[in-house]
N, C-alpha and C. Protein backbone atom coordinates (compact mmCIF):
# COMPACT_ATOMS: atom_id res chain seq x y z
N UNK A 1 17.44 -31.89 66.24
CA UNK A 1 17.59 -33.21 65.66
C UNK A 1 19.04 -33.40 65.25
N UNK A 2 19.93 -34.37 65.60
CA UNK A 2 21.09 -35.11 65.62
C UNK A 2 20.72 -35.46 63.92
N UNK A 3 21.67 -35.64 63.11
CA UNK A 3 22.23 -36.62 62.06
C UNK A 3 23.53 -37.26 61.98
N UNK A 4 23.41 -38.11 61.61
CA UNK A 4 24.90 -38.91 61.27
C UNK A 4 24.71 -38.87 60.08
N UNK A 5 26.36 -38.36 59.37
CA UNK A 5 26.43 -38.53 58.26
C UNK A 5 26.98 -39.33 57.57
N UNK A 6 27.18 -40.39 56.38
CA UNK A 6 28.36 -40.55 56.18
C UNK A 6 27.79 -41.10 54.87
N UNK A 7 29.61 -40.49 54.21
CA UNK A 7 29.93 -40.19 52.97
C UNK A 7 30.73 -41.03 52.47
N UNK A 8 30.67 -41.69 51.13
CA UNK A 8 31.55 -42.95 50.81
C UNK A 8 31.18 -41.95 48.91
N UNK A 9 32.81 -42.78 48.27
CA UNK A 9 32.52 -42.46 46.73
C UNK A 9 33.15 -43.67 46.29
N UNK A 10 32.87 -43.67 45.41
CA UNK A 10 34.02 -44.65 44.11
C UNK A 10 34.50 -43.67 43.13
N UNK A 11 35.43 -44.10 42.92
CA UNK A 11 36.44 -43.41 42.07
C UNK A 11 36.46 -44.10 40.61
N UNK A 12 36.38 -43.15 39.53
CA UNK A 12 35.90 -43.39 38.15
C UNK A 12 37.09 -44.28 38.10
N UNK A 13 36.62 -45.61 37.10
CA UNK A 13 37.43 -46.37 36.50
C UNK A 13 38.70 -45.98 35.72
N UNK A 14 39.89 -46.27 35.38
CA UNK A 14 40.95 -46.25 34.31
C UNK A 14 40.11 -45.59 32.85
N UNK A 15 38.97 -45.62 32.62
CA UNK A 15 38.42 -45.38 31.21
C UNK A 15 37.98 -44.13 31.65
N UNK A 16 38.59 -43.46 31.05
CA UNK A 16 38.30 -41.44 31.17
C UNK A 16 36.45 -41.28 30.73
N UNK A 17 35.81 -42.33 29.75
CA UNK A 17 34.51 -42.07 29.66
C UNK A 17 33.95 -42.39 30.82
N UNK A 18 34.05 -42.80 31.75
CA UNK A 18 33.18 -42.98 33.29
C UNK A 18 33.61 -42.09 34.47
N UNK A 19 32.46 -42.06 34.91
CA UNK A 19 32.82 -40.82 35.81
C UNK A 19 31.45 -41.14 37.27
N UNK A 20 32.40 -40.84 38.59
CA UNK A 20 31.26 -41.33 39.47
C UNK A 20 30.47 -40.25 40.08
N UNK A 21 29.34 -40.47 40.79
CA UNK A 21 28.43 -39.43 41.28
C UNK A 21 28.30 -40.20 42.54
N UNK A 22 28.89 -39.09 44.01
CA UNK A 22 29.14 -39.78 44.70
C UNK A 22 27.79 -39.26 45.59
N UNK A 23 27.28 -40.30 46.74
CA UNK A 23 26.21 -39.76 47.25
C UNK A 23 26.32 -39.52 48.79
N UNK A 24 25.45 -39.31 49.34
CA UNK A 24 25.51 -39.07 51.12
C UNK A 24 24.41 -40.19 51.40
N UNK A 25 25.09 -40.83 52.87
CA UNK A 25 23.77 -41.36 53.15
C UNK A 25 23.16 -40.53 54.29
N UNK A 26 21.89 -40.03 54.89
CA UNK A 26 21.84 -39.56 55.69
C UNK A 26 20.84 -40.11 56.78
N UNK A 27 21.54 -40.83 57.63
CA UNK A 27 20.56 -41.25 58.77
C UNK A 27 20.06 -40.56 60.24
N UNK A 28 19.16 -40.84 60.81
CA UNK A 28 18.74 -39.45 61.55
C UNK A 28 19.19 -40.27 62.76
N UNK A 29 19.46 -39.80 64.11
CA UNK A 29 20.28 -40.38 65.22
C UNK A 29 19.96 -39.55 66.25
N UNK A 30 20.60 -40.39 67.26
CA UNK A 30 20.79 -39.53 68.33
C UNK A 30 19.62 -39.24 69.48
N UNK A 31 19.40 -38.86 70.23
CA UNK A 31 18.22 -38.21 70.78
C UNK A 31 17.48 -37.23 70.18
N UNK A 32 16.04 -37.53 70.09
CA UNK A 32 15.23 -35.93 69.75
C UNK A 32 13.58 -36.59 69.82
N UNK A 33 13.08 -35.41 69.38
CA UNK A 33 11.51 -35.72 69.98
C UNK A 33 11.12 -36.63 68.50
N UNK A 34 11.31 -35.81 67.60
CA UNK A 34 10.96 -36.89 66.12
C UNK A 34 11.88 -37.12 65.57
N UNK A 35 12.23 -37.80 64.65
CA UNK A 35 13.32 -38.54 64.12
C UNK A 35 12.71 -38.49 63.12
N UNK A 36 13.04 -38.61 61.66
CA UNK A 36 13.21 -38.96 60.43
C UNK A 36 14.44 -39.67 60.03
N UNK A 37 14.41 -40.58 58.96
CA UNK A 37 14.84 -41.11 58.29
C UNK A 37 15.04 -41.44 56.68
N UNK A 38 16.31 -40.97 55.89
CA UNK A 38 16.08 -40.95 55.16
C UNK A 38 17.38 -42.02 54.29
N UNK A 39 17.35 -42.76 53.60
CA UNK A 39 18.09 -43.87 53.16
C UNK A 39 18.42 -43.62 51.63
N UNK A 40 19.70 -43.62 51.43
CA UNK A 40 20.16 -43.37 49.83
C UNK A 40 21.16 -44.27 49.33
N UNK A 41 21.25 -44.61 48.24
CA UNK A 41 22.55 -45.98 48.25
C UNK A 41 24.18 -44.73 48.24
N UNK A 42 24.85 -45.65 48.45
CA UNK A 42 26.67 -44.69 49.40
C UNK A 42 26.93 -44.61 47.32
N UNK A 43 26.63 -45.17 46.54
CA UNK A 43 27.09 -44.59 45.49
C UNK A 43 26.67 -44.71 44.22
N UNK A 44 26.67 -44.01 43.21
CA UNK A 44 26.27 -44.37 41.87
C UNK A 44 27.31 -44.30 40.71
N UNK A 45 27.30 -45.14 39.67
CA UNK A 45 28.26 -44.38 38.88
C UNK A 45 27.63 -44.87 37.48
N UNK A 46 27.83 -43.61 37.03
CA UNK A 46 27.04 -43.30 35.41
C UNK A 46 27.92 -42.74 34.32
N UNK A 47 27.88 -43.41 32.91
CA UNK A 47 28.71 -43.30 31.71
C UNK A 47 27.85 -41.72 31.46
N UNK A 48 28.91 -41.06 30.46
CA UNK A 48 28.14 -39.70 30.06
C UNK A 48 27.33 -40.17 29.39
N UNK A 49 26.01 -39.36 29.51
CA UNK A 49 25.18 -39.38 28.17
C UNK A 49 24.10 -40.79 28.46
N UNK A 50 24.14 -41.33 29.80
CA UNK A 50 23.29 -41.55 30.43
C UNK A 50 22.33 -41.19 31.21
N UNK A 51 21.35 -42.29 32.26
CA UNK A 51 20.00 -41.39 33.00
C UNK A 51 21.00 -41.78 34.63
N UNK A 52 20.46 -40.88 35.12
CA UNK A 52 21.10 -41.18 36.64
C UNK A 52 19.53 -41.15 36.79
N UNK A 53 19.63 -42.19 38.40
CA UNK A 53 18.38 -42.56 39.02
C UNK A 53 18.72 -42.79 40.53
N UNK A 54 18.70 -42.17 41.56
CA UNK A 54 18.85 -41.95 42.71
C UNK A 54 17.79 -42.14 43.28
N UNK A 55 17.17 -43.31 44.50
CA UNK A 55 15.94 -43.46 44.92
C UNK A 55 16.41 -43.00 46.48
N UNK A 56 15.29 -41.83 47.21
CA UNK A 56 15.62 -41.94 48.74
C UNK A 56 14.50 -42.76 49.24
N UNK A 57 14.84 -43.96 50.10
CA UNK A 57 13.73 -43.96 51.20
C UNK A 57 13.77 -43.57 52.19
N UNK A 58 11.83 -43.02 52.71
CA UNK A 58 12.13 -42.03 54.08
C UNK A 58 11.02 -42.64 54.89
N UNK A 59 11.53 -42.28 56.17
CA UNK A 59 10.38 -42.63 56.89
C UNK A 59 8.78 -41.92 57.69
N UNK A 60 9.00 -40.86 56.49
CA UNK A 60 7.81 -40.76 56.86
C UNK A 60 6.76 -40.10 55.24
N UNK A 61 5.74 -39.73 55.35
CA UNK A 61 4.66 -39.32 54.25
C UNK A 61 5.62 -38.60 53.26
N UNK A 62 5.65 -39.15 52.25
CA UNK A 62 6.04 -38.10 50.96
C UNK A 62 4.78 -37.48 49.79
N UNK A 63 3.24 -37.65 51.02
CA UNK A 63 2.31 -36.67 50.50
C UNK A 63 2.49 -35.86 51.34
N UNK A 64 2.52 -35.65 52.85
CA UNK A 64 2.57 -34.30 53.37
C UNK A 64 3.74 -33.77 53.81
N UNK A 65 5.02 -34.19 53.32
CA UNK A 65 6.33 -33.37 53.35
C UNK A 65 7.17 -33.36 52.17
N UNK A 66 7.80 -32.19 52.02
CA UNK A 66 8.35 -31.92 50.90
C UNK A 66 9.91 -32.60 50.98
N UNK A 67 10.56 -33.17 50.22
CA UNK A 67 11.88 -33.78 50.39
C UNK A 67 12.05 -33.17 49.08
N UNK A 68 13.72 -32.61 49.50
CA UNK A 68 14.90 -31.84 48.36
C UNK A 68 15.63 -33.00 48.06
N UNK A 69 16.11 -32.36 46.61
CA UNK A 69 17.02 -33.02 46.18
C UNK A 69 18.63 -31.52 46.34
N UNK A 70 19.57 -32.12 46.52
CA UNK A 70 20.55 -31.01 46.61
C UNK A 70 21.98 -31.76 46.28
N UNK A 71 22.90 -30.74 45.79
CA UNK A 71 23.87 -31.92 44.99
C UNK A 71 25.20 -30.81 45.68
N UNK A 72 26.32 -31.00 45.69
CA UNK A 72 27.26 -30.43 45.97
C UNK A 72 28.51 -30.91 44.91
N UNK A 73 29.13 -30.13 43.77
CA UNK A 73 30.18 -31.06 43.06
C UNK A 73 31.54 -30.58 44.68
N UNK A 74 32.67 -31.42 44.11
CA UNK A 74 33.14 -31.38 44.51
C UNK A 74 34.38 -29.66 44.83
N UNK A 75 34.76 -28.96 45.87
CA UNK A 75 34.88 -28.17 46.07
C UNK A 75 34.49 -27.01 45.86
N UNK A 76 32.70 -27.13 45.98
CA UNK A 76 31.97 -25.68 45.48
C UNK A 76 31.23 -25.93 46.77
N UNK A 77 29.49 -25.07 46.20
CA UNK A 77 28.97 -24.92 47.32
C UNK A 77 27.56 -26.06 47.05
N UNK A 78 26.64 -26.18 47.67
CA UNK A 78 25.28 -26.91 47.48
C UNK A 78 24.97 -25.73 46.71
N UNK A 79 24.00 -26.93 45.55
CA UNK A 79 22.88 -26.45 44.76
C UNK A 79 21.53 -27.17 44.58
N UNK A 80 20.92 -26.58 45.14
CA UNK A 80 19.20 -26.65 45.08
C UNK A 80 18.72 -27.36 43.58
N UNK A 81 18.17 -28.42 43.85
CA UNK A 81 18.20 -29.50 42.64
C UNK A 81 16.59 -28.74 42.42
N UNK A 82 15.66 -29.35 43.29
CA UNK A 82 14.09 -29.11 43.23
C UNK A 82 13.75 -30.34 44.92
N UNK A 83 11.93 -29.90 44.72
CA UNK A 83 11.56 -30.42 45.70
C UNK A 83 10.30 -30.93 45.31
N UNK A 84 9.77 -31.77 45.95
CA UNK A 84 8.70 -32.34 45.52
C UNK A 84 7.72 -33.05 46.88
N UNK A 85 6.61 -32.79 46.89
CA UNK A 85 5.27 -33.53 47.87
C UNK A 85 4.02 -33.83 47.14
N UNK A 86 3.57 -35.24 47.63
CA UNK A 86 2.26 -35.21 47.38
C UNK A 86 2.20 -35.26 45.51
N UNK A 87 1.68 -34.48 44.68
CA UNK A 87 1.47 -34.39 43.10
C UNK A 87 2.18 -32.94 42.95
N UNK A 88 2.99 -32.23 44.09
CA UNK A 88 3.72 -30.76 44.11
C UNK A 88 5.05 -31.26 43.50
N UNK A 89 5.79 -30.64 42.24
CA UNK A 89 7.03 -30.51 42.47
C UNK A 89 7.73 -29.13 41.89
N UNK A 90 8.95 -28.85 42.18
CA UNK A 90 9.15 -27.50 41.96
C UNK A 90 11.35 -27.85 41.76
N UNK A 91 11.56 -27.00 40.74
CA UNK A 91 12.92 -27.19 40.39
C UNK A 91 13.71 -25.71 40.08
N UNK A 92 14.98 -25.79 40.09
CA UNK A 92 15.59 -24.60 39.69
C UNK A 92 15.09 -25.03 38.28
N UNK A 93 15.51 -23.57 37.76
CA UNK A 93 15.06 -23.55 36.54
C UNK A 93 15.48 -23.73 35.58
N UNK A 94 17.46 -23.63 36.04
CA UNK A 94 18.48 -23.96 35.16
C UNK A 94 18.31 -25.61 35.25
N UNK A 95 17.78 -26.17 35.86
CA UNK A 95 18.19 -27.75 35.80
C UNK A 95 16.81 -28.34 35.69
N UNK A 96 15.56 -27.62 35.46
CA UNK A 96 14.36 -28.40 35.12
C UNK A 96 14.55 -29.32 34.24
N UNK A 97 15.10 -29.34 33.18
CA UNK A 97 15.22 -29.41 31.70
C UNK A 97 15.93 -30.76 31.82
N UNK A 98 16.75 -31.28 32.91
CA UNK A 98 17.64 -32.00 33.25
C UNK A 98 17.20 -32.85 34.47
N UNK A 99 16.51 -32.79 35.11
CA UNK A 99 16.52 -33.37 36.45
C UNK A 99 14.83 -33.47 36.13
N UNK A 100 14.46 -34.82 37.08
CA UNK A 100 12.68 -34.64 37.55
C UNK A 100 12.60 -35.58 38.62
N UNK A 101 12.27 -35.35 39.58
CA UNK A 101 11.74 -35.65 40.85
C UNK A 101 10.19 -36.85 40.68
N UNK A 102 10.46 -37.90 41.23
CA UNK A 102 9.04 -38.66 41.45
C UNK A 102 8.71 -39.46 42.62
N UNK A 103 7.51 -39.25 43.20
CA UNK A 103 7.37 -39.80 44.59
C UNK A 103 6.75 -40.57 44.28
N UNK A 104 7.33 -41.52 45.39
CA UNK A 104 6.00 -42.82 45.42
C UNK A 104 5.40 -42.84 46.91
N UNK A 105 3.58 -42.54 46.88
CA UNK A 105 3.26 -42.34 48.29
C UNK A 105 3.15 -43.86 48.92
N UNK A 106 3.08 -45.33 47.85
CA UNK A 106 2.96 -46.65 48.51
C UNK A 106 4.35 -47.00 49.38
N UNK A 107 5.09 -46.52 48.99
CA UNK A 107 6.84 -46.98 49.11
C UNK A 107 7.52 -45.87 49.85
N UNK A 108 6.77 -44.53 50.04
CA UNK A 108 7.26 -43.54 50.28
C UNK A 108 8.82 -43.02 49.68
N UNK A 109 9.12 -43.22 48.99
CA UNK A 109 10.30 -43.12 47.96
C UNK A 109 10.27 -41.61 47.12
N UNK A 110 11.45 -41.00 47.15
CA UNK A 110 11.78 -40.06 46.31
C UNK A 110 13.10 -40.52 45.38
N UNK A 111 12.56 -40.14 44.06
CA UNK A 111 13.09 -40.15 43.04
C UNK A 111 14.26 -39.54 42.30
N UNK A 112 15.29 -38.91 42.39
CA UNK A 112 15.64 -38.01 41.47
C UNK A 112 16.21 -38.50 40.16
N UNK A 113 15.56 -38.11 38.95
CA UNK A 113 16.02 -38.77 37.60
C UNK A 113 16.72 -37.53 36.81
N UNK A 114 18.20 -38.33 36.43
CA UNK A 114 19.03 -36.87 35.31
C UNK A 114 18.90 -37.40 34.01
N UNK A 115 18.40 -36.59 33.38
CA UNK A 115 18.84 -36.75 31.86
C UNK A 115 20.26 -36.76 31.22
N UNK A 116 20.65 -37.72 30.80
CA UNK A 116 22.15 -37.25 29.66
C UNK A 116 23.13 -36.51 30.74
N UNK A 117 23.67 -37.41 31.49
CA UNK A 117 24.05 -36.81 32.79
C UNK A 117 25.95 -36.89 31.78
N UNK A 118 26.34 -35.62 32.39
CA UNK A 118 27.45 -35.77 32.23
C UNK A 118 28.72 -35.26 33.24
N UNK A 119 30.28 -35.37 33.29
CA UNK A 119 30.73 -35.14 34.06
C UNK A 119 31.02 -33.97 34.48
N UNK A 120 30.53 -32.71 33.77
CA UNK A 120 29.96 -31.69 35.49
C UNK A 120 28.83 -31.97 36.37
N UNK A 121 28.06 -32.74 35.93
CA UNK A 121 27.09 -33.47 37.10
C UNK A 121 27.46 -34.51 38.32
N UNK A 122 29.02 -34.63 38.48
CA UNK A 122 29.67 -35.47 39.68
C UNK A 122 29.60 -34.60 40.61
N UNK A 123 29.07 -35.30 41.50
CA UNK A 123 28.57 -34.42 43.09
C UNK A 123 28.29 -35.33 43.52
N UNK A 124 28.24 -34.48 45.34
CA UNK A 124 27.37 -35.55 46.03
C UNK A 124 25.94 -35.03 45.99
N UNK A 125 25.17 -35.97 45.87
CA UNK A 125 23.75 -35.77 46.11
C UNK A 125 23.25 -36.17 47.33
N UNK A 126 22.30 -34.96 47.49
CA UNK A 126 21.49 -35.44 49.47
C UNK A 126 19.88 -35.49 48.74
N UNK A 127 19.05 -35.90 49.84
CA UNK A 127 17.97 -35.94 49.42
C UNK A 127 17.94 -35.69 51.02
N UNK A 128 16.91 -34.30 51.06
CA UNK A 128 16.19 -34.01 52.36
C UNK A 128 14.71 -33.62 52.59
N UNK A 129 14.76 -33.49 54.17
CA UNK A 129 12.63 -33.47 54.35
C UNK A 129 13.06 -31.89 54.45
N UNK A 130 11.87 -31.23 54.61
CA UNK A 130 11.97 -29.86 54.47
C UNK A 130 11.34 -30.10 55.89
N UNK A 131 11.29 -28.92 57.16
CA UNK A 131 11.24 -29.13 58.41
C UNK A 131 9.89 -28.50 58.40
N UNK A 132 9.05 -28.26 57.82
CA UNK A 132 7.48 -27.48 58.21
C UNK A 132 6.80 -28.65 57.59
């Protein structure tokens, strides 16, 4: 399976209290036998000590596939947010406390919600299907 990626940010305002969280969009392309689709807005930007709310839409069941949340700050590596299917969800453990995942099976929509987000939480965020 082909993806196209593409990556857009905004850059935090003149006011040192704002800070952006930049996202990926990831659309599925190309030739292949199945295709998925998954749709995220190109950016968010959140004051500290706010909720971040990141919605993916996908195109297919978010009762029988699991979609990640995964964040990358800038010049590190990806980190495993959590995952969620169906009434299943599952999180690192350092960021349960902070992050919660919610699906909607009418809308097929994944959720990721941060608590009191602050600026070591600027990354990009992906939201993916898990391939089984």
């Amino acid at each position: 399976m082909l993806q196209q990626k593409k990556r857009s940010s905004i850059r935090s305002p003149s006011t040192p209290t704002m800070f952006s969280v930049a996202l990926l969009l990831l659309l599925a392309a190309g030739s292949c036998v199945k295709c998925e689709q998954l749709t995220q807005p190109a950016s968010v930007t959140v004051q500290p000590g706010q909720r971040l709310t990141i919605t993916c839409q996908v195109s297919y069941s978010v009762s029988s596939y699991y979609t990640a949340w995964i964040r990358q700050p800038a010049g590190k590596g990806l980190e495993w947010i959590g995952m969620g299917a169906g009434s299943t969800t599952y999180y690192k453990d350092s960021l349960k406390s902070k992050f919660s995942i919610d699906l909607d099976s009418s809308s097929n929509t994944v959720t990721l919600n941060g608590q009191s987000v602050q600026p070591g939480d600027s990354a990009v965020y992906y939201c993916a299907r898990d391939t089984l």
